[in-house]
C-alpha atoms as a PDB file:
ATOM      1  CA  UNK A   1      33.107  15.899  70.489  1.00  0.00           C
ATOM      2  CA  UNK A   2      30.240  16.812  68.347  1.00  0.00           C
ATOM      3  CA  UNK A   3      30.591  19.180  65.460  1.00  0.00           C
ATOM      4  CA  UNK A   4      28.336  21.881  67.495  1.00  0.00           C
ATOM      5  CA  UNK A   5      30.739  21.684  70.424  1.00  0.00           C
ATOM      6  CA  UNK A   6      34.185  21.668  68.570  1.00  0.00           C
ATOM      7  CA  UNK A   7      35.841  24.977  70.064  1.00  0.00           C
ATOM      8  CA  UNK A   8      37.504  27.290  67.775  1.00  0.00           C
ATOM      9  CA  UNK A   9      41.135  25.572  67.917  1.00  0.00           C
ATOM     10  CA  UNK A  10      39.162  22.345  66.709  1.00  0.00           C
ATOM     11  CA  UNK A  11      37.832  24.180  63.791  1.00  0.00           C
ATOM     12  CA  UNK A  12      41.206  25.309  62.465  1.00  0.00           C
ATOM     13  CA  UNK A  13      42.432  22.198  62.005  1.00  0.00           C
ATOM     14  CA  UNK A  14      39.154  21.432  60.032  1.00  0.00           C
ATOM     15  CA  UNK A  15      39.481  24.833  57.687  1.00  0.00           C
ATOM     16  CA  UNK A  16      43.361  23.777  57.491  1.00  0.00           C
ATOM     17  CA  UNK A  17      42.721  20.578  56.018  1.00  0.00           C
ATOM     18  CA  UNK A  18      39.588  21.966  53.975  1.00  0.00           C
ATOM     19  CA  UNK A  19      41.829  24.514  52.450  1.00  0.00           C
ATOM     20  CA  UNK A  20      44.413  22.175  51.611  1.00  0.00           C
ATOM     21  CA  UNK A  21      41.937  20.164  49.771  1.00  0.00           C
ATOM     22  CA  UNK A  22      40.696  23.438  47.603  1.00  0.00           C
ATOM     23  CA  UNK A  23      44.364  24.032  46.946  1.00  0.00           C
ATOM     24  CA  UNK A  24      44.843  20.616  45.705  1.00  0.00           C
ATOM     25  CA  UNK A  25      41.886  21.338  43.086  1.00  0.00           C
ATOM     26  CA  UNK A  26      43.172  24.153  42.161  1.00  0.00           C
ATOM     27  CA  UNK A  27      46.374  22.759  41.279  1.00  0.00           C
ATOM     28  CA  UNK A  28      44.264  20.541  38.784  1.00  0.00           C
ATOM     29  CA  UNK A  29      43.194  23.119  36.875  1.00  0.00           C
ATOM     30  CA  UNK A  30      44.094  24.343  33.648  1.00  0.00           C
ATOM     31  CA  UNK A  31      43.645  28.534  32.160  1.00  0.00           C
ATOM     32  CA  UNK A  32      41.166  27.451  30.079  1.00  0.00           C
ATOM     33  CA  UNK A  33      39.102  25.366  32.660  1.00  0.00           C
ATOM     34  CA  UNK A  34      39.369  28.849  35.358  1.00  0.00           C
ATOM     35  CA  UNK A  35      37.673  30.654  32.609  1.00  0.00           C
ATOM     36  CA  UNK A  36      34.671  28.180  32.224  1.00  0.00           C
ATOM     37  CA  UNK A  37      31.452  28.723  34.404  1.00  0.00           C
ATOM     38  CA  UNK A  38      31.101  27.706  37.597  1.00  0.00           C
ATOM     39  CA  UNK A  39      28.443  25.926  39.477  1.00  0.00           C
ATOM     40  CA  UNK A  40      27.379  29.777  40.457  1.00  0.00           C
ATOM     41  CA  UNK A  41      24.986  31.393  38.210  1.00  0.00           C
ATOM     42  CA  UNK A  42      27.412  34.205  36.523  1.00  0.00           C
ATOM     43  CA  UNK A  43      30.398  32.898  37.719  1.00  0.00           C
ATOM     44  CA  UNK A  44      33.339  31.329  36.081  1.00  0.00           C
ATOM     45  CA  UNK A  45      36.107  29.548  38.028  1.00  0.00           C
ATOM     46  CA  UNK A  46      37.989  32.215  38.087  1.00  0.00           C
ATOM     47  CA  UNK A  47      34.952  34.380  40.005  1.00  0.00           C
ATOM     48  CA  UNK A  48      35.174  31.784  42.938  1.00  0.00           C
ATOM     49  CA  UNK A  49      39.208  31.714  43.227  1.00  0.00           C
ATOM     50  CA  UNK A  50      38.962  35.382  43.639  1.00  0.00           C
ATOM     51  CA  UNK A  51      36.330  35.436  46.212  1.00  0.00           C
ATOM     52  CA  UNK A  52      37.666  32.916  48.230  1.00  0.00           C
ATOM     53  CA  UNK A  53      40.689  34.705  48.407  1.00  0.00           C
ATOM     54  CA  UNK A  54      39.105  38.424  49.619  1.00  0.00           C
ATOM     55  CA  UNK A  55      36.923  36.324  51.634  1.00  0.00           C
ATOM     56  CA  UNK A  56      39.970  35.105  53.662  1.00  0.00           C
ATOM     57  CA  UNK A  57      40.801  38.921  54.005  1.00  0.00           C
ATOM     58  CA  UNK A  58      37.764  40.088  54.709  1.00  0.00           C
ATOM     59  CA  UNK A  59      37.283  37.024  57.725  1.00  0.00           C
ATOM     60  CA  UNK A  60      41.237  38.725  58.594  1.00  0.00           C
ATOM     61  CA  UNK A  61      39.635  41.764  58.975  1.00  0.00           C
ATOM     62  CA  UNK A  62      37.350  40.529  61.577  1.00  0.00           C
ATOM     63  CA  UNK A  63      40.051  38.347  63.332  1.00  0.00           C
ATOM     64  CA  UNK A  64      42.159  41.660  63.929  1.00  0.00           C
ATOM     65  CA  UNK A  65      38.610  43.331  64.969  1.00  0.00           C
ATOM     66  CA  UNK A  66      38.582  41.272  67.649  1.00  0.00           C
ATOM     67  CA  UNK A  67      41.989  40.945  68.786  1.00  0.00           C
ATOM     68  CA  UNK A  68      42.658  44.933  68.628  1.00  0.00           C
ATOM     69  CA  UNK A  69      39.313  46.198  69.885  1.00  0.00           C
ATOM     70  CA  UNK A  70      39.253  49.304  66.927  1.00  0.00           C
ATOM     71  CA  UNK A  71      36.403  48.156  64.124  1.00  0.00           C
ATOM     72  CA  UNK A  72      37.355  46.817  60.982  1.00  0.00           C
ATOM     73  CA  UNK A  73      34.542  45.824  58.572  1.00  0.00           C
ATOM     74  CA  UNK A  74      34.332  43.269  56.782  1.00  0.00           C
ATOM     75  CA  UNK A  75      34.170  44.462  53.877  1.00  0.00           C
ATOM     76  CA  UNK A  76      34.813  47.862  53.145  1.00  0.00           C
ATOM     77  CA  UNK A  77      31.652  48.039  51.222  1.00  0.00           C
ATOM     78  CA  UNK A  78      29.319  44.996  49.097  1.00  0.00           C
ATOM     79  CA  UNK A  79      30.121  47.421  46.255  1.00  0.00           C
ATOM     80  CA  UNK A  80      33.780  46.879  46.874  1.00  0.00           C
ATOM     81  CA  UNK A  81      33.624  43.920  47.259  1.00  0.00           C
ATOM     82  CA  UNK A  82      31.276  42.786  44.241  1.00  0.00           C
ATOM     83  CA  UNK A  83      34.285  45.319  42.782  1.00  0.00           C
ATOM     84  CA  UNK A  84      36.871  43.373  43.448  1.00  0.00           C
ATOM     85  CA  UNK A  85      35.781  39.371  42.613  1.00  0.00           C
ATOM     86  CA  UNK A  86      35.228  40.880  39.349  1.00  0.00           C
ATOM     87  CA  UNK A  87      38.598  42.339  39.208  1.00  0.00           C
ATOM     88  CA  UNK A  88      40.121  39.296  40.423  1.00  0.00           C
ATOM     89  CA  UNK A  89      38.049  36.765  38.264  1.00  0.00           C
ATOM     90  CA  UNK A  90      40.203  37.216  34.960  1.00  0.00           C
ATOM     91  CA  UNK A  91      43.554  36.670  36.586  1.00  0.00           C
ATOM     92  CA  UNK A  92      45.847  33.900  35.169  1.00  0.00           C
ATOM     93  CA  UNK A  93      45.790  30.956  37.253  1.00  0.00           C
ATOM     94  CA  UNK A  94      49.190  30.985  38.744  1.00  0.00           C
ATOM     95  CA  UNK A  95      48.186  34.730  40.240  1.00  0.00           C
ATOM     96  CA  UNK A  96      45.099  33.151  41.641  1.00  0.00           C
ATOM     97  CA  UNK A  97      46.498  30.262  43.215  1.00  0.00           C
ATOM     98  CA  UNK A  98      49.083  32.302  44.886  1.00  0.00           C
ATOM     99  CA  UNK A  99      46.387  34.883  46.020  1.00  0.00           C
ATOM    100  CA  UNK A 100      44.306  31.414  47.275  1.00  0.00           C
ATOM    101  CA  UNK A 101      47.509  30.306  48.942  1.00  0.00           C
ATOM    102  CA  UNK A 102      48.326  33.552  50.523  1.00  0.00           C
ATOM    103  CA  UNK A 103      45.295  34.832  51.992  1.00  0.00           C
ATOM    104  CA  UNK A 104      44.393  31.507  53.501  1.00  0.00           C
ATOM    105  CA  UNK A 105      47.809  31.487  54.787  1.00  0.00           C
ATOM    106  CA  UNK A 106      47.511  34.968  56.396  1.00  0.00           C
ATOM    107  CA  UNK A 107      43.933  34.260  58.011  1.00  0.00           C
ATOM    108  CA  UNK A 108      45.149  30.611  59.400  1.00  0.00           C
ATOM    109  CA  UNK A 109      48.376  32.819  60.764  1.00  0.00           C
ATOM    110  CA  UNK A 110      46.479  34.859  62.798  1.00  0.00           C
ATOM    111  CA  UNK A 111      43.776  32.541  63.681  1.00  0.00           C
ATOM    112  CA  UNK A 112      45.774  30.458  64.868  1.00  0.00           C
ATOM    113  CA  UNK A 113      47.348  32.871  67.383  1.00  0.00           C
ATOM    114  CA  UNK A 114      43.917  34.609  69.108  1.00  0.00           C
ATOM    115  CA  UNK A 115      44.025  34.746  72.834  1.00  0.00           C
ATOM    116  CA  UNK A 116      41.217  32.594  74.275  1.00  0.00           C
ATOM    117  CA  UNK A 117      39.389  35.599  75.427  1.00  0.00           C
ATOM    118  CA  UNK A 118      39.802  37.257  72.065  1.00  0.00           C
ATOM    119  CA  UNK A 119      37.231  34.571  70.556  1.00  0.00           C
ATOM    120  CA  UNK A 120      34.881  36.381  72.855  1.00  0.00           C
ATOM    121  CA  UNK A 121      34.774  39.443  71.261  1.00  0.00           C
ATOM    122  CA  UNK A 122      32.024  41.126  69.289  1.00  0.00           C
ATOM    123  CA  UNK A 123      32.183  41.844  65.654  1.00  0.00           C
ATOM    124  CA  UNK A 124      29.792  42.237  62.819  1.00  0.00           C
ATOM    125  CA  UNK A 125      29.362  40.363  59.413  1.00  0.00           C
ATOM    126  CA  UNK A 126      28.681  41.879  56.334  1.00  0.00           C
ATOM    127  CA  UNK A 127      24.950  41.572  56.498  1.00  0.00           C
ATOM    128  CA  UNK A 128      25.371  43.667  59.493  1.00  0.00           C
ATOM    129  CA  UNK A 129      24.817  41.006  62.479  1.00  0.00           C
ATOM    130  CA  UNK A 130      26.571  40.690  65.107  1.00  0.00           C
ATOM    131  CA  UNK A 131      28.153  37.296  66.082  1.00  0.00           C
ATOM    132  CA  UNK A 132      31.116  36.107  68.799  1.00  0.00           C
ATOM    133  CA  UNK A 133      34.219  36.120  66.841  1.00  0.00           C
ATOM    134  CA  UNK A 134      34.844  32.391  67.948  1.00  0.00           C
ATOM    135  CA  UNK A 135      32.234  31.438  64.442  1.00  0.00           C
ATOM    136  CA  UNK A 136      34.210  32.648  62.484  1.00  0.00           C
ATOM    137  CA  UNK A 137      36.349  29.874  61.660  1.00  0.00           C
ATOM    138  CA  UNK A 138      33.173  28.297  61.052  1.00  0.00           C
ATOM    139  CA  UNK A 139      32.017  31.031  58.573  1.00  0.00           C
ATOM    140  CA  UNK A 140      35.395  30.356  56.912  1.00  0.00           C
ATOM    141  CA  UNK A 141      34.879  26.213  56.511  1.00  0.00           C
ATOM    142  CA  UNK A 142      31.296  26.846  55.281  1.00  0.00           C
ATOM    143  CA  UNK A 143      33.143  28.569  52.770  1.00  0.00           C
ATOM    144  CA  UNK A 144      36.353  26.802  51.120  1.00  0.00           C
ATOM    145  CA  UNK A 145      33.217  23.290  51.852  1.00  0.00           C
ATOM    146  CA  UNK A 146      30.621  24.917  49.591  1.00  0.00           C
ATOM    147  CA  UNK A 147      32.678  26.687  47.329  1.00  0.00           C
ATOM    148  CA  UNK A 148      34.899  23.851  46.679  1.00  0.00           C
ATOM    149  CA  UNK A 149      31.437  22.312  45.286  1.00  0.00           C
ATOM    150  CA  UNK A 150      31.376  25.407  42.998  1.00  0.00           C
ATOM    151  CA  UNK A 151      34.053  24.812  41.120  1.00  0.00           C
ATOM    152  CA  UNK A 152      32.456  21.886  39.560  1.00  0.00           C
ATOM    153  CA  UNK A 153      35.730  19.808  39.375  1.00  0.00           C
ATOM    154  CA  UNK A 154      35.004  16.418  40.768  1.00  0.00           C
ATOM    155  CA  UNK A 155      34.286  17.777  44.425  1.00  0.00           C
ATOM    156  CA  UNK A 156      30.501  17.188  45.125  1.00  0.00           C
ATOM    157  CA  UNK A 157      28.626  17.355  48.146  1.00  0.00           C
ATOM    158  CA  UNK A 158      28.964  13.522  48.759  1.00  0.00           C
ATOM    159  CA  UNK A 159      32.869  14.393  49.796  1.00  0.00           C
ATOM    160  CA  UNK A 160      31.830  16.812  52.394  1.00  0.00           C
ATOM    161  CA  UNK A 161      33.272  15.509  55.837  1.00  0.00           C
ATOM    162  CA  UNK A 162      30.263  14.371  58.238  1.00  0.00           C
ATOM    163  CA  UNK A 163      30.775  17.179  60.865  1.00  0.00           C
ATOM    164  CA  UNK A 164      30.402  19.428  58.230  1.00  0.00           C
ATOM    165  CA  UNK A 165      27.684  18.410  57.371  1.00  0.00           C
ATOM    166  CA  UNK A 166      25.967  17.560  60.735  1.00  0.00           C
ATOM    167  CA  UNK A 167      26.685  20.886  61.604  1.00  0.00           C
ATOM    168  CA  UNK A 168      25.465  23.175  58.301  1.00  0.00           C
ATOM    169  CA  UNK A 169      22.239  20.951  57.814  1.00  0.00           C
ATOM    170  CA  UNK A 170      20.231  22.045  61.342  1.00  0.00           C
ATOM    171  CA  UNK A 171      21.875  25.382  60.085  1.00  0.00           C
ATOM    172  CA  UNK A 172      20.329  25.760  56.480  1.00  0.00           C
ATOM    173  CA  UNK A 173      16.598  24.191  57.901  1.00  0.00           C
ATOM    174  CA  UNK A 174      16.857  26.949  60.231  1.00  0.00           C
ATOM    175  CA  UNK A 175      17.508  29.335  57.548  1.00  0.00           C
ATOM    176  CA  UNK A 176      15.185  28.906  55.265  1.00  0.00           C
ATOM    177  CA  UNK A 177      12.216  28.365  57.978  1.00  0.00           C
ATOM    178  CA  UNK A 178      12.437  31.846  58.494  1.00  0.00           C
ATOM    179  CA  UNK A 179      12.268  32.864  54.792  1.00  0.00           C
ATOM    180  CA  UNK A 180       9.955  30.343  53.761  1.00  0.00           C
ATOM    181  CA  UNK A 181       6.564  31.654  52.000  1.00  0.00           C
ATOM    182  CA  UNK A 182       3.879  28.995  53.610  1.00  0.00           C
ATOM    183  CA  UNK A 183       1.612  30.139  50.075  1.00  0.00           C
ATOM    184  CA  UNK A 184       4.191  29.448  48.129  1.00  0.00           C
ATOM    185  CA  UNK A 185       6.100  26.305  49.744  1.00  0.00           C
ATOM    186  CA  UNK A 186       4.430  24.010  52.031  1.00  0.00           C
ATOM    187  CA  UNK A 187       5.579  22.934  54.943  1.00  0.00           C
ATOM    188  CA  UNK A 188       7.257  19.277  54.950  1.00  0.00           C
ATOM    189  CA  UNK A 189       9.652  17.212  56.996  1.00  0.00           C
ATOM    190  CA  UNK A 190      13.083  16.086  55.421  1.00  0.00           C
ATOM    191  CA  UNK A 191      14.765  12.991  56.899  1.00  0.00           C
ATOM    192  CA  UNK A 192      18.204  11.954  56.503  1.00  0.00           C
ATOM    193  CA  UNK A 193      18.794   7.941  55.674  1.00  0.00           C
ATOM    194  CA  UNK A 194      22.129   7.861  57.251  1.00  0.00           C
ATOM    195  CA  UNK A 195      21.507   9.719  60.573  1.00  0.00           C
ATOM    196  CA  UNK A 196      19.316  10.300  62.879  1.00  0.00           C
ATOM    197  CA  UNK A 197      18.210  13.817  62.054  1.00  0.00           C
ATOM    198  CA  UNK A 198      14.948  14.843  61.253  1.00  0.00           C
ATOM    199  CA  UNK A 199      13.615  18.034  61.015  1.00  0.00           C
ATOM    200  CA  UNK A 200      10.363  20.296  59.451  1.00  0.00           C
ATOM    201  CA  UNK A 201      10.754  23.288  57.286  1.00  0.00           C
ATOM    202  CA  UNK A 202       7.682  25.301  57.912  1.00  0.00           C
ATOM    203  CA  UNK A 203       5.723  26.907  60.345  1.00  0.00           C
ATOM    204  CA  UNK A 204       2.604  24.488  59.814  1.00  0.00           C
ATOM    205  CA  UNK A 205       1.737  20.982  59.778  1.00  0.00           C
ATOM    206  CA  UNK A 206       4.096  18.769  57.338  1.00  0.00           C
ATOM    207  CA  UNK A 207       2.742  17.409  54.144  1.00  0.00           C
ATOM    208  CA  UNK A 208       5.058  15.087  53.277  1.00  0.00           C
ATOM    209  CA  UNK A 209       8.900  14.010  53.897  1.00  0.00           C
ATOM    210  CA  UNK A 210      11.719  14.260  51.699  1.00  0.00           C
ATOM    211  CA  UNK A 211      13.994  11.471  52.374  1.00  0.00           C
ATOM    212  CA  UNK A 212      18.006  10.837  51.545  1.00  0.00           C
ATOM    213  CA  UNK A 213      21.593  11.224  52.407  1.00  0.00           C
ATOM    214  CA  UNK A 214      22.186  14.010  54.974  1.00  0.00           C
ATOM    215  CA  UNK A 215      24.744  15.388  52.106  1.00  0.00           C
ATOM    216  CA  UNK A 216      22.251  15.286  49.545  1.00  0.00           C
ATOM    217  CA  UNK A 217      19.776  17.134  51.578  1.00  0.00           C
ATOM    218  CA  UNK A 218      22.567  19.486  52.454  1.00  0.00           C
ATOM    219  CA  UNK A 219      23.291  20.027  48.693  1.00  0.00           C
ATOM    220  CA  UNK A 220      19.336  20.746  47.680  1.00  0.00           C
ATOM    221  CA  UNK A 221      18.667  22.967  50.625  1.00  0.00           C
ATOM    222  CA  UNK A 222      21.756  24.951  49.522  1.00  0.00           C
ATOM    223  CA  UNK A 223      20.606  24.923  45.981  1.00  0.00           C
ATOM    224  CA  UNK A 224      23.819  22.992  44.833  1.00  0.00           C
ATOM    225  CA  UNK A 225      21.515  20.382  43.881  1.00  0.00           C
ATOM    226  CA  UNK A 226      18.049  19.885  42.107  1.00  0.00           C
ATOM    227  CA  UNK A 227      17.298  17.197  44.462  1.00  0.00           C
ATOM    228  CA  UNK A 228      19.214  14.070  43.066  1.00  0.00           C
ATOM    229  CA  UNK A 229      19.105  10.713  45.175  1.00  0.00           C
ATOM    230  CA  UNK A 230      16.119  12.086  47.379  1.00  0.00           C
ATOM    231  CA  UNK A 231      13.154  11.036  47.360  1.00  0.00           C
ATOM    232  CA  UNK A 232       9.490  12.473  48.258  1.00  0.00           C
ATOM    233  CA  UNK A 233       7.950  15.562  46.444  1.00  0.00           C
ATOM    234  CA  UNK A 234      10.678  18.008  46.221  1.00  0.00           C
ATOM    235  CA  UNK A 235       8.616  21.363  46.586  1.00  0.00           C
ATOM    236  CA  UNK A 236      10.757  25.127  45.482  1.00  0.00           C
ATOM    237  CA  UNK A 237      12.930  26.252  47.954  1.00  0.00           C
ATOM    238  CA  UNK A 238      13.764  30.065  48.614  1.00  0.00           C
ATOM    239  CA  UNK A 239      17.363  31.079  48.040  1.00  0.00           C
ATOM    240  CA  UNK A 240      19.645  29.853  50.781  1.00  0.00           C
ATOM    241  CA  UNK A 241      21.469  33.042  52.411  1.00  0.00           C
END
């Protein structure tokens, strides 16, 4: 089964074992360490324990969207939510492993429960676009994968699994096709060494090919990574979203 076919009872046990591997880092941390900056811009530690915890609530909110039928944002607001990872970020660590451990507990508990025909249902994610509620589990392992890279604790994109990444990688040249400035970036091919895939980013003809590891070209199209262990011109990217 290919990682675009997995249904959502496959993904669980992918976020499940993804989670327990953020948990595990976690547990390596020290107070001083959650209080050093992050691989986000802005962020400490601390800033990504406490949004992947009201992320897990927030992806709860749309699990009991669909189940129930009555609307529940995602987020009751970004303001709110900006509100409350800064809030969170300052916490000692044992209060935001516990939150980690709890919320991810509640979301699996009720994921793990939906009626087949509940992954059918509509909801809407906080950009305001509406998706079948079967992605997200997926929205949740794109998550506790990238954000476990964030922490900038040993966990780099080389250790993401290789459905993850033959999954997010079509995903993020799709992504920033659309949002690409042809004046301002060119349009080139990337290649991965290890797979077959091949793609271009661009509406025009490609220049040139940027060539490595699938992960690696993961990592720089996701700006977790100025381009190590490719090679080819590595022209400016927009910001991945």
């Amino acid at each position: 089964m290919t990682s675009e076919t997995a249904t959502p009872t496959d993904l669980l046990d992918q976020v499940a074992a993804s989670t327990a591997r953020f948990d595990a880092t976690i547990g390596t941390l020290t107070e001083s360490a959650l209080t050093e900056p992050s691989g986000l811009p802005g962020w400490t530690r601390g800033h990504v324990l406490a949004h992947m915890s009201r992320n897990a609530d927030s992806l709860l909110n749309l699990l009991l969207w669909a189940r129930t039928g009555i609307e529940i944002p995602q987020y009751a607001s970004i303001a709110v939510r900006d509100a409350d990872i800064e809030a969170g970020a300052p916490r000692p660590l044992a209060v935001q492993h516990a939150d980690f451990t709890a919320s991810a507990h509640r979301w699996q508990a009720v994921a793990s429960t939906m009626p087949a025909a509940d992954w059918l249902a509509e909801v809407r994610n906080r950009q305001g676009g509406t998706l079948p509620a079967d992605q997200i589990p997926w929205m949740r392992l794109r998550e506790t994968e990238i954000h476990h890279v964030d922490l900038a604790v040993g966990y780099t994109p080389a250790d993401w699994p290789a459905p993850f990444v033959a999954r997010l990688l079509p995903e993020a040249v799709a992504d920033l096709t659309r949002g690409l400035h042809p004046e301002s970036t060119p349009t080139f091919d990337i290649q991965a060494a290890d797979t077959d895939f091949i793609a271009t980013i661009g509406p025009g003809r490609p220049l040139h090919t940027v060539l490595g590891p699938s992960s690696a070209l993961l990592a720089w199209l996701l700006g977790r990574s100025p381009g190590t262990g490719l090679t080819g011109p590595l022209p400016p990217l927009p910001a991945w979203k």
